[in-house]
PDB file of N, CA and C in Angstrom:
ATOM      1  N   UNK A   1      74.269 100.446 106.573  1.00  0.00           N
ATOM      2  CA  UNK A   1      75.539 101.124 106.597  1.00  0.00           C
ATOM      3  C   UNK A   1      75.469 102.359 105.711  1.00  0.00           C
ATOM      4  N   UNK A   2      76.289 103.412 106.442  1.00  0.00           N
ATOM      5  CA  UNK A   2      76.325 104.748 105.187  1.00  0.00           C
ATOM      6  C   UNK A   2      77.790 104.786 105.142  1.00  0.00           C
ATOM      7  N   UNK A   3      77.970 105.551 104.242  1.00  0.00           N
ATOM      8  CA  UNK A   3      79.492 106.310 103.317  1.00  0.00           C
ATOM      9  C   UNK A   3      79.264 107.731 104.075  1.00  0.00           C
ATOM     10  N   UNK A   4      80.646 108.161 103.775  1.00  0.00           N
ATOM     11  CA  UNK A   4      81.001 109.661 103.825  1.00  0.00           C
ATOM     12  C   UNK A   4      82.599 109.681 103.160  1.00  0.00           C
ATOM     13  N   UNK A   5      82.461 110.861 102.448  1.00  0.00           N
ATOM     14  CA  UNK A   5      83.707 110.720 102.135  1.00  0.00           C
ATOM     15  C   UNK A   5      84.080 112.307 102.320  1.00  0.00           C
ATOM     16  N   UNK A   6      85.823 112.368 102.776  1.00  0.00           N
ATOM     17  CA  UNK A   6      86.264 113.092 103.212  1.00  0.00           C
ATOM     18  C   UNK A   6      87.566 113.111 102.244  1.00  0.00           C
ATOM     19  N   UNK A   7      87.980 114.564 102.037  1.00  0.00           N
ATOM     20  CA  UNK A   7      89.228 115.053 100.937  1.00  0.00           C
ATOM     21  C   UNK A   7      89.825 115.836 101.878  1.00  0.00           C
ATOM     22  N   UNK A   8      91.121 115.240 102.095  1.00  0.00           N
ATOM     23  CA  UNK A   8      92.067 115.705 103.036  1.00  0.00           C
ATOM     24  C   UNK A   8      93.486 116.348 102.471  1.00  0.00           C
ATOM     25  N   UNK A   9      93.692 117.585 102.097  1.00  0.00           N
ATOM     26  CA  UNK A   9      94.756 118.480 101.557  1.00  0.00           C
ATOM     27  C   UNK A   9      95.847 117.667 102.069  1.00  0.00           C
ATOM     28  N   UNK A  10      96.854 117.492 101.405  1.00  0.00           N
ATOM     29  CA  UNK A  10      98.368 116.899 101.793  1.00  0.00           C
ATOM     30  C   UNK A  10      98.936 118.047 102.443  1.00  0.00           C
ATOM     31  N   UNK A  11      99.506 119.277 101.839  1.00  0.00           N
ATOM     32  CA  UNK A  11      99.770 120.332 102.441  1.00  0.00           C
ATOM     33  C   UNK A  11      99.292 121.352 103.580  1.00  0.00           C
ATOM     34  N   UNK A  12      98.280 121.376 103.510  1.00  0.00           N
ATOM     35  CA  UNK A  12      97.287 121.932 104.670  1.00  0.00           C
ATOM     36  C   UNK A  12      95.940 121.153 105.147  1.00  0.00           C
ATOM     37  N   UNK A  13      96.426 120.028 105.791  1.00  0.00           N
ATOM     38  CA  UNK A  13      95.019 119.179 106.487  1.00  0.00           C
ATOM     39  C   UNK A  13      94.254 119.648 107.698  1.00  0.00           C
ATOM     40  N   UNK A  14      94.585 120.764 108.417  1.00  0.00           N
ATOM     41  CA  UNK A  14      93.947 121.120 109.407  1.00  0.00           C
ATOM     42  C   UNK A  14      92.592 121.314 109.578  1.00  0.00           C
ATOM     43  N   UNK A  15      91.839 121.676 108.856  1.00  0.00           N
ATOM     44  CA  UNK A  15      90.292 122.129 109.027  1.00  0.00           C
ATOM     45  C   UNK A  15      89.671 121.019 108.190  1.00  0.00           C
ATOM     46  N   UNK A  16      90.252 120.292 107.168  1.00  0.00           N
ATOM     47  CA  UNK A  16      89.332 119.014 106.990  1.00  0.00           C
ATOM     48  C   UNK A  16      89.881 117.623 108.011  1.00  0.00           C
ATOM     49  N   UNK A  17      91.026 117.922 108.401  1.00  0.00           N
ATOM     50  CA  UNK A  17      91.469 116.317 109.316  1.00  0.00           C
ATOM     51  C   UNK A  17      90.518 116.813 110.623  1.00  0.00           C
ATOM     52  N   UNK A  18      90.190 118.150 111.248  1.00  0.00           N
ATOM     53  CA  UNK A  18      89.427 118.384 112.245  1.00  0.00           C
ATOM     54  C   UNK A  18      87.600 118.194 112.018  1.00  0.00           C
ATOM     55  N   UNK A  19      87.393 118.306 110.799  1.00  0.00           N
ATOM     56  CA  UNK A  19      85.827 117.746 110.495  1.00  0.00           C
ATOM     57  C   UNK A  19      86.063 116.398 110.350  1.00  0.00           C
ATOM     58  N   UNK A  20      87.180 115.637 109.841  1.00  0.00           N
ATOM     59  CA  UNK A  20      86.701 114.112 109.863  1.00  0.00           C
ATOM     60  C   UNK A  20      87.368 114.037 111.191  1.00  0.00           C
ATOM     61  N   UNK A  21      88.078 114.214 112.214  1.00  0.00           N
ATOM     62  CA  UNK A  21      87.834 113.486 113.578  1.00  0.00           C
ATOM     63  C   UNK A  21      86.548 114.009 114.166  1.00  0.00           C
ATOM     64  N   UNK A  22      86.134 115.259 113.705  1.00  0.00           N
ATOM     65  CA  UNK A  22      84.418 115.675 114.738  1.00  0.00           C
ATOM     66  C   UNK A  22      83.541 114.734 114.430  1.00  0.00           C
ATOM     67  N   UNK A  23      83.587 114.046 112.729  1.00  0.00           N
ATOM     68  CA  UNK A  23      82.627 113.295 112.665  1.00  0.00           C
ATOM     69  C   UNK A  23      82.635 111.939 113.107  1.00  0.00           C
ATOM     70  N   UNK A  24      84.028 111.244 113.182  1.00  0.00           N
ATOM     71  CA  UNK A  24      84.377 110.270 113.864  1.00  0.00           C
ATOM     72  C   UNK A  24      84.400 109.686 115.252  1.00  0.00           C
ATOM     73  N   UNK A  25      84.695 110.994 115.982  1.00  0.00           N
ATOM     74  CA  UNK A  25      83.886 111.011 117.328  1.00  0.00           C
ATOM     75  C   UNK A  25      82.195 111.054 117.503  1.00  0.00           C
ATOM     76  N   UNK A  26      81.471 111.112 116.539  1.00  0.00           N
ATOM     77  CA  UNK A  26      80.210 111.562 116.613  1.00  0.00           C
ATOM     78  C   UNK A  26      79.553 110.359 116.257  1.00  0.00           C
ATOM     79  N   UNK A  27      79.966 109.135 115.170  1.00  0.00           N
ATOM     80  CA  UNK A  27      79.538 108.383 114.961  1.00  0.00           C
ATOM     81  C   UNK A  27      79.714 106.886 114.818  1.00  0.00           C
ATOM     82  N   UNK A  28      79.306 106.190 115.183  1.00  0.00           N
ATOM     83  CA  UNK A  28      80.013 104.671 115.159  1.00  0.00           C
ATOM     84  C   UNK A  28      80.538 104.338 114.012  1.00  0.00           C
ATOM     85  N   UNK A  29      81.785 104.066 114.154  1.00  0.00           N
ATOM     86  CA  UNK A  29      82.364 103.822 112.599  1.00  0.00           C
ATOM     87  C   UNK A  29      82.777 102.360 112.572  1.00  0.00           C
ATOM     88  N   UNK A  30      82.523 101.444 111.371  1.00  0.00           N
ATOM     89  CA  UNK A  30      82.731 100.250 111.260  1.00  0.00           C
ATOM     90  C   UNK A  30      84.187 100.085 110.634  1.00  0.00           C
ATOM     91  N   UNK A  31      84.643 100.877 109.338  1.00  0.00           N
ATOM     92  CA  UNK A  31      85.865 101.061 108.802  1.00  0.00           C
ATOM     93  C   UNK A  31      85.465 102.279 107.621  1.00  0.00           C
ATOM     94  N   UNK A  32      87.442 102.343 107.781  1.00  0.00           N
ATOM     95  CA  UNK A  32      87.862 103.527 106.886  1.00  0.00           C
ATOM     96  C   UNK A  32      88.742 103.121 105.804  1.00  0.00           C
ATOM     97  N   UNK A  33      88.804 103.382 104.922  1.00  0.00           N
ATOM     98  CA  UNK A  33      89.999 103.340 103.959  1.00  0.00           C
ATOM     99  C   UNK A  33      90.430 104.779 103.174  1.00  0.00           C
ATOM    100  N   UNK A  34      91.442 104.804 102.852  1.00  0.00           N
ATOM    101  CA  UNK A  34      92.398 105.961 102.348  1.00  0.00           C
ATOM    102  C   UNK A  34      93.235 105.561 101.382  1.00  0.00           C
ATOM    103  N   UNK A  35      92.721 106.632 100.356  1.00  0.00           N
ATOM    104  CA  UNK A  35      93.610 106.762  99.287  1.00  0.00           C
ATOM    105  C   UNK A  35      94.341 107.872  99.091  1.00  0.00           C
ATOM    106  N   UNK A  36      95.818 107.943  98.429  1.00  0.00           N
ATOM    107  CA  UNK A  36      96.685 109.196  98.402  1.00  0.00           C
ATOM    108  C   UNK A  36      96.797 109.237  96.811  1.00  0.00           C
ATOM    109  N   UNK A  37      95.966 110.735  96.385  1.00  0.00           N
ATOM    110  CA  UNK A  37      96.212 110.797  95.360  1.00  0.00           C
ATOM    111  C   UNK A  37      97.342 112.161  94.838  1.00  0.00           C
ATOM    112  N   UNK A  38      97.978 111.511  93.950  1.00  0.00           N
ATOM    113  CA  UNK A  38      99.644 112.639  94.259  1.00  0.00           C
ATOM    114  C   UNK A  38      99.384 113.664  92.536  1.00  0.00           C
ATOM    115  N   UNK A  39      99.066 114.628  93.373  1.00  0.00           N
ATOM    116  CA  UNK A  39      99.135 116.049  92.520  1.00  0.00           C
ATOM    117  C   UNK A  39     100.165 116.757  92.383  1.00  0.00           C
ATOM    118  N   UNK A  40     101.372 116.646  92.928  1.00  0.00           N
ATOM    119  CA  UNK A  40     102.073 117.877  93.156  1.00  0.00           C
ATOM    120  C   UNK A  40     101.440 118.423  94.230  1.00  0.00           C
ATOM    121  N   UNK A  41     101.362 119.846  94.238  1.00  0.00           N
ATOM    122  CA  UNK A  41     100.868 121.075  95.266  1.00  0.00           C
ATOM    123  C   UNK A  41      99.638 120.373  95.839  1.00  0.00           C
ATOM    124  N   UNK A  42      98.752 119.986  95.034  1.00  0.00           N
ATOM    125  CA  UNK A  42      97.593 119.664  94.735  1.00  0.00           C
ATOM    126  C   UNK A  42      97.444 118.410  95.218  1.00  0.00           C
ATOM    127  N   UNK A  43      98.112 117.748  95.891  1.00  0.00           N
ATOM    128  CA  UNK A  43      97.984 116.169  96.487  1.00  0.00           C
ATOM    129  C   UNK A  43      97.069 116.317  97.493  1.00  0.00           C
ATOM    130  N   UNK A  44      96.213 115.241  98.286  1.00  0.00           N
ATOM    131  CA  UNK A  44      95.319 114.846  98.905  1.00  0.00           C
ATOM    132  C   UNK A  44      95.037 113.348  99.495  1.00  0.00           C
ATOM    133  N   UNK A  45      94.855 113.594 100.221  1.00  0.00           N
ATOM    134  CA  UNK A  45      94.218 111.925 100.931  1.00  0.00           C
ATOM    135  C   UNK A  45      92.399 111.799 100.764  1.00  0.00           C
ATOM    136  N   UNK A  46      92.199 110.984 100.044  1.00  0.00           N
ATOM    137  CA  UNK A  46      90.809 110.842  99.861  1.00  0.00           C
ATOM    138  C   UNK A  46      90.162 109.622 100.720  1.00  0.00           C
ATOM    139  N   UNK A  47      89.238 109.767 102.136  1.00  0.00           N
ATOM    140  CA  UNK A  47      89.334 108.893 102.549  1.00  0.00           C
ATOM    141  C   UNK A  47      87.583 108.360 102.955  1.00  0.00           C
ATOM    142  N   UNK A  48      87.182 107.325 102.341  1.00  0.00           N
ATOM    143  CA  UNK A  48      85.733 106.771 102.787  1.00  0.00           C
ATOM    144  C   UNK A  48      85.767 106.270 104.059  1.00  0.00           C
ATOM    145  N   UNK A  49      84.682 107.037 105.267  1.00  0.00           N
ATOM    146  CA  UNK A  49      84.275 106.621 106.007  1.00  0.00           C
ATOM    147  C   UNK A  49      82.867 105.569 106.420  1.00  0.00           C
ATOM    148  N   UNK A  50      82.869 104.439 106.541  1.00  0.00           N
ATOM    149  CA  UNK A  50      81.777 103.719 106.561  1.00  0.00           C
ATOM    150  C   UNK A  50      81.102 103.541 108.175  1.00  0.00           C
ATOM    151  N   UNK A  51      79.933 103.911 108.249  1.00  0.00           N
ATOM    152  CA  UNK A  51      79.131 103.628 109.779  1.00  0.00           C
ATOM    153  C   UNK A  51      77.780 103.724 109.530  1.00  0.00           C
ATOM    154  N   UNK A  52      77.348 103.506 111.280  1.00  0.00           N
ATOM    155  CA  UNK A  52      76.219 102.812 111.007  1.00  0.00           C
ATOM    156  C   UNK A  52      75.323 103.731 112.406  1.00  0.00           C
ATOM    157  N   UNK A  53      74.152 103.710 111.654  1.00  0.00           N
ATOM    158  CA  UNK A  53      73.613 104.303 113.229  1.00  0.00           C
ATOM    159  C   UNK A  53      71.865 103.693 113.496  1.00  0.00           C
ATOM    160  N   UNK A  54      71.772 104.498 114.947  1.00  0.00           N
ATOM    161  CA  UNK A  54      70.554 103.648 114.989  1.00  0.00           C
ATOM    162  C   UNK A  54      70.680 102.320 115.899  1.00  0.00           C
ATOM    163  N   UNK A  55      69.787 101.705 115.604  1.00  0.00           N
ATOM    164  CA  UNK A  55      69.132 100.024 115.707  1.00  0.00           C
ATOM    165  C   UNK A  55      70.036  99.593 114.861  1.00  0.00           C
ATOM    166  N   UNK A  56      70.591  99.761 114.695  1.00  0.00           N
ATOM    167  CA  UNK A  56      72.012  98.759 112.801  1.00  0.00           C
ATOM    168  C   UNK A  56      73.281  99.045 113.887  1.00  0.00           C
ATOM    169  N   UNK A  57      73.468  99.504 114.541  1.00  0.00           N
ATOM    170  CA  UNK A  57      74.711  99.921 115.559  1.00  0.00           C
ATOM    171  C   UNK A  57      74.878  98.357 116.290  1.00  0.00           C
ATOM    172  N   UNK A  58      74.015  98.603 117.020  1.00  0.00           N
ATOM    173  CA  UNK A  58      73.504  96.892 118.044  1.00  0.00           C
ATOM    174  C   UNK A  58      73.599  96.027 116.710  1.00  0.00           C
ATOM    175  N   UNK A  59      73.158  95.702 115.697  1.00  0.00           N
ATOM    176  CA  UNK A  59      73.451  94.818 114.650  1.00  0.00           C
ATOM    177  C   UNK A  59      74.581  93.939 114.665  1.00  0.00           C
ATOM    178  N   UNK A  60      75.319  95.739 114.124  1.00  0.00           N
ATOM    179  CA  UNK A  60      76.376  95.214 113.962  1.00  0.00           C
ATOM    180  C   UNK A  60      78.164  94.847 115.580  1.00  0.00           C
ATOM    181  N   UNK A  61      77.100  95.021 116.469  1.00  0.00           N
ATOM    182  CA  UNK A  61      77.936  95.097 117.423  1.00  0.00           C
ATOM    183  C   UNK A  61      78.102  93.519 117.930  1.00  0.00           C
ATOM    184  N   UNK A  62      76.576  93.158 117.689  1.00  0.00           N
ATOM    185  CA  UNK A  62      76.446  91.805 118.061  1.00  0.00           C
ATOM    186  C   UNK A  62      76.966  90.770 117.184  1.00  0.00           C
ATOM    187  N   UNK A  63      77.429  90.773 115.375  1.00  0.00           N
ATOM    188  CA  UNK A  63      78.274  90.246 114.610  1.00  0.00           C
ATOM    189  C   UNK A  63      79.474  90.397 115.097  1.00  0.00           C
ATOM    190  N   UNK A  64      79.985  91.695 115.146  1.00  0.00           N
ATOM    191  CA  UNK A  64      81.653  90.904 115.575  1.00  0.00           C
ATOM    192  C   UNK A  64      81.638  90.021 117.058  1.00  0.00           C
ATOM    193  N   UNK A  65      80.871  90.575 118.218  1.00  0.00           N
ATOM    194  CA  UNK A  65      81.184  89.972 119.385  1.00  0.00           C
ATOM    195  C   UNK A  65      80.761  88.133 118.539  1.00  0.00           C
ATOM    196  N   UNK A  66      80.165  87.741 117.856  1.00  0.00           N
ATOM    197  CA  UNK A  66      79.677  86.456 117.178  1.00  0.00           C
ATOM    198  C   UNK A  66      80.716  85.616 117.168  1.00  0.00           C
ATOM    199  N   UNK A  67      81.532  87.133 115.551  1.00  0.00           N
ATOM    200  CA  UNK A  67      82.718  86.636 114.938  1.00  0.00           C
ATOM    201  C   UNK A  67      84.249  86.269 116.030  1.00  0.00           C
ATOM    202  N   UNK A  68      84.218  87.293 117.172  1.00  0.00           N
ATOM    203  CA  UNK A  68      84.895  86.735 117.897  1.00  0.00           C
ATOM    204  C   UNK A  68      85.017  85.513 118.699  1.00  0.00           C
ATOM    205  N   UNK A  69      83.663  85.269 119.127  1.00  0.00           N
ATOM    206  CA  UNK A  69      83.260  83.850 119.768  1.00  0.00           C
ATOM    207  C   UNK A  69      83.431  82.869 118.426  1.00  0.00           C
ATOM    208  N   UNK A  70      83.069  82.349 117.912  1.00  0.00           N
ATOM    209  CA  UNK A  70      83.366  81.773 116.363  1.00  0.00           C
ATOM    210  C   UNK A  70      84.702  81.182 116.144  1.00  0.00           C
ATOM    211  N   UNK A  71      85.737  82.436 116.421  1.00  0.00           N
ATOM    212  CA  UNK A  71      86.799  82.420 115.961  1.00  0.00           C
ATOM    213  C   UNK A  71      87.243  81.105 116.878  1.00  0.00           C
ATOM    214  N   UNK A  72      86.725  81.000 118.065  1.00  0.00           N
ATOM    215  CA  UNK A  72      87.825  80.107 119.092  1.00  0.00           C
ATOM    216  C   UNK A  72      86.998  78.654 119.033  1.00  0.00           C
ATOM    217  N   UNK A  73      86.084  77.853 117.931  1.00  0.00           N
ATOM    218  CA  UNK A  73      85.930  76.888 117.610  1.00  0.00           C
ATOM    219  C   UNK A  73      86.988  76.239 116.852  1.00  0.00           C
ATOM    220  N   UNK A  74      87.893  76.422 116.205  1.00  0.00           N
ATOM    221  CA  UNK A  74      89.263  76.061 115.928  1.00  0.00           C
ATOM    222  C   UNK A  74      90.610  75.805 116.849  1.00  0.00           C
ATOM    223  N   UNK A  75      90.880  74.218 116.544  1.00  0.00           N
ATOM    224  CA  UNK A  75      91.150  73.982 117.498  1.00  0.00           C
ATOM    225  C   UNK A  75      93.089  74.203 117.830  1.00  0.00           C
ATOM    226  N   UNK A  76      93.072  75.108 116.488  1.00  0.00           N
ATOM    227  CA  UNK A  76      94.235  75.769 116.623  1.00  0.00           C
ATOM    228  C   UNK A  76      94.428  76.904 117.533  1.00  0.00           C
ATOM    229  N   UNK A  77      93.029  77.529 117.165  1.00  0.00           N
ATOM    230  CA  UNK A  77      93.135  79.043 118.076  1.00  0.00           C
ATOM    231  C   UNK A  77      92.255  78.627 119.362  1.00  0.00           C
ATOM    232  N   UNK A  78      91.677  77.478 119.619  1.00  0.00           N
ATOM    233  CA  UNK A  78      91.017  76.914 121.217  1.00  0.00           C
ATOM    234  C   UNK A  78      92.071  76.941 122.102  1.00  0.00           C
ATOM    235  N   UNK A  79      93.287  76.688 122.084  1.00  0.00           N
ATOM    236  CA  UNK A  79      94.037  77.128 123.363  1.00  0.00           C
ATOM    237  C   UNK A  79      94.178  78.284 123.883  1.00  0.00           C
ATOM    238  N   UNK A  80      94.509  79.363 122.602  1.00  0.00           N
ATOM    239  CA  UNK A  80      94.539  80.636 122.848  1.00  0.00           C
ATOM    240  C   UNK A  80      93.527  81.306 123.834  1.00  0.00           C
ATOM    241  N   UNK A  81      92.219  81.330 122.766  1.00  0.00           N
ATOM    242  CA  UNK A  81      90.686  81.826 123.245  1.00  0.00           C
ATOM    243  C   UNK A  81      91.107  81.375 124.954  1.00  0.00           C
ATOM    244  N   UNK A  82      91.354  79.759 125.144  1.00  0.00           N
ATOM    245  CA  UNK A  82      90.987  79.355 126.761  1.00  0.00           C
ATOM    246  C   UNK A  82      91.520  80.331 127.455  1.00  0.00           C
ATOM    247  N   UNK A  83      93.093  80.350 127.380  1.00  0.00           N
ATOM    248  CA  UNK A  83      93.625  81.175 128.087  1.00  0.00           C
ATOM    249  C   UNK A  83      93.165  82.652 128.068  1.00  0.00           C
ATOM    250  N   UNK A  84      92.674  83.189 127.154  1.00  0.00           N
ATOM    251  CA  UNK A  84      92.095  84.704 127.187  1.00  0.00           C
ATOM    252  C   UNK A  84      90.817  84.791 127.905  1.00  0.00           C
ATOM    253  N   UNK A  85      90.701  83.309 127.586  1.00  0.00           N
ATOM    254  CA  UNK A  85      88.701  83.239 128.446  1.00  0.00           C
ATOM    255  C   UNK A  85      89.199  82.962 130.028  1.00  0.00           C
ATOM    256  N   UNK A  86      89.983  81.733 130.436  1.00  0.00           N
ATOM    257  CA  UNK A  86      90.008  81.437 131.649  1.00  0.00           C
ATOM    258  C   UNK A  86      89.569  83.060 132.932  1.00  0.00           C
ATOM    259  N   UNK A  87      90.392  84.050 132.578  1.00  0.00           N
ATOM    260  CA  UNK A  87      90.317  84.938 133.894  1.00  0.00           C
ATOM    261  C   UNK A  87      88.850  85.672 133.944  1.00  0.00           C
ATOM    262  N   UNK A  88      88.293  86.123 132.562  1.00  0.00           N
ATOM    263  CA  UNK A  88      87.286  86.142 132.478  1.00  0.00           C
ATOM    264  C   UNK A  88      85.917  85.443 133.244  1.00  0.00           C
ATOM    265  N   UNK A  89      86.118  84.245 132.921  1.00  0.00           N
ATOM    266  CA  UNK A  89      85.267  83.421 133.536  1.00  0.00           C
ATOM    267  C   UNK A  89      85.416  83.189 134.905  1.00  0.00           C
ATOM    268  N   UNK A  90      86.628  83.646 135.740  1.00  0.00           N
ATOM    269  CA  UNK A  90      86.794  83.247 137.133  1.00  0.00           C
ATOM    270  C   UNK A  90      86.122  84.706 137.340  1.00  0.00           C
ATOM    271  N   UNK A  91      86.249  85.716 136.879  1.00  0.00           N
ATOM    272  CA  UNK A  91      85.285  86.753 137.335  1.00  0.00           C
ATOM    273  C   UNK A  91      83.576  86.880 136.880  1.00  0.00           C
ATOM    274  N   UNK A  92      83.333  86.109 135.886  1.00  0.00           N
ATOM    275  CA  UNK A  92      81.899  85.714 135.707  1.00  0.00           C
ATOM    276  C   UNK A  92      81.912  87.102 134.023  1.00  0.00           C
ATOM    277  N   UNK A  93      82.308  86.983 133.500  1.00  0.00           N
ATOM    278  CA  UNK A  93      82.057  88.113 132.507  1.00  0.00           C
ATOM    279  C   UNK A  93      82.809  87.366 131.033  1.00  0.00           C
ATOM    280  N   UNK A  94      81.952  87.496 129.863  1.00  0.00           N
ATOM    281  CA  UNK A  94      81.590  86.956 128.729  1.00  0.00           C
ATOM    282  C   UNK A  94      82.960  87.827 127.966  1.00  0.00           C
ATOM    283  N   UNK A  95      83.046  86.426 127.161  1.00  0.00           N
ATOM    284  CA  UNK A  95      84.550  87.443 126.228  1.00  0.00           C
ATOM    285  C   UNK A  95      84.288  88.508 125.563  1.00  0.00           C
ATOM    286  N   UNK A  96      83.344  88.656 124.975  1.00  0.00           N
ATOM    287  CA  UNK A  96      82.858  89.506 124.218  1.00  0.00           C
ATOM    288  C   UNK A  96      82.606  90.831 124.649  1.00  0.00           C
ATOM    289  N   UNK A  97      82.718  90.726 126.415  1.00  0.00           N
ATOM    290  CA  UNK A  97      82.456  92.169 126.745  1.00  0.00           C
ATOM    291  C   UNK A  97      83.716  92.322 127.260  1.00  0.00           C
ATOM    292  N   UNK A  98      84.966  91.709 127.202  1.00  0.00           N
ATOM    293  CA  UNK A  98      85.962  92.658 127.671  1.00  0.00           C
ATOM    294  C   UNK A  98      86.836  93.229 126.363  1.00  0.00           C
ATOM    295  N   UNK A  99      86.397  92.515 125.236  1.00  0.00           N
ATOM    296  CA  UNK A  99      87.307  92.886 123.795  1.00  0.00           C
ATOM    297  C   UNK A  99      87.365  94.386 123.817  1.00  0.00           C
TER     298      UNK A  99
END
């Protein structure tokens, strides 16, 4: 996994909110978080972007589809999963690829 971090003007975000969506479209992103730090004039959104590229992409693509299958061994959330799985399975296609 890599970092990037991006400083986003409160008052004028246009040319950095347009480099962090170019880079966001450009790269698989796993998560973001944002912080607002309050300056006055001078305020900003400071926000870490985390992703992954490469052979680590498939990695991590194949953990959540996991974590999703996983999730429906509980037999609280096993009714749910069925019903989300049932139509799936009458068309022949794995839960994990319609999430």
């Amino acid at each position: 996994m890599r970092f990037r971090f991006f400083t986003v003007p409160a008052l004028d975000p246009d040319a950095a909110q347009d480099a962090l969506n170019a880079f966001c479209a450009q790269h698989r992103i796993v998560a973001s978080n944002r912080h607002f730090v309050d300056r006055g004039i001078d305020s900003f959104w400071e926000i870490c972007v985390t992703w992954v590229e490469g052979a680590a992409s498939l990695v991590a693509v194949g953990a959540i589809s996991f974590a999703r299958r996983a999730s429906c061994k509980s037999r609280s959330v096993a009714k749910l999963c069925g019903r989300r799985n049932a139509p799936l399975k009458a068309r022949a296609v794995g839960s994990w690829e319609a999430a």
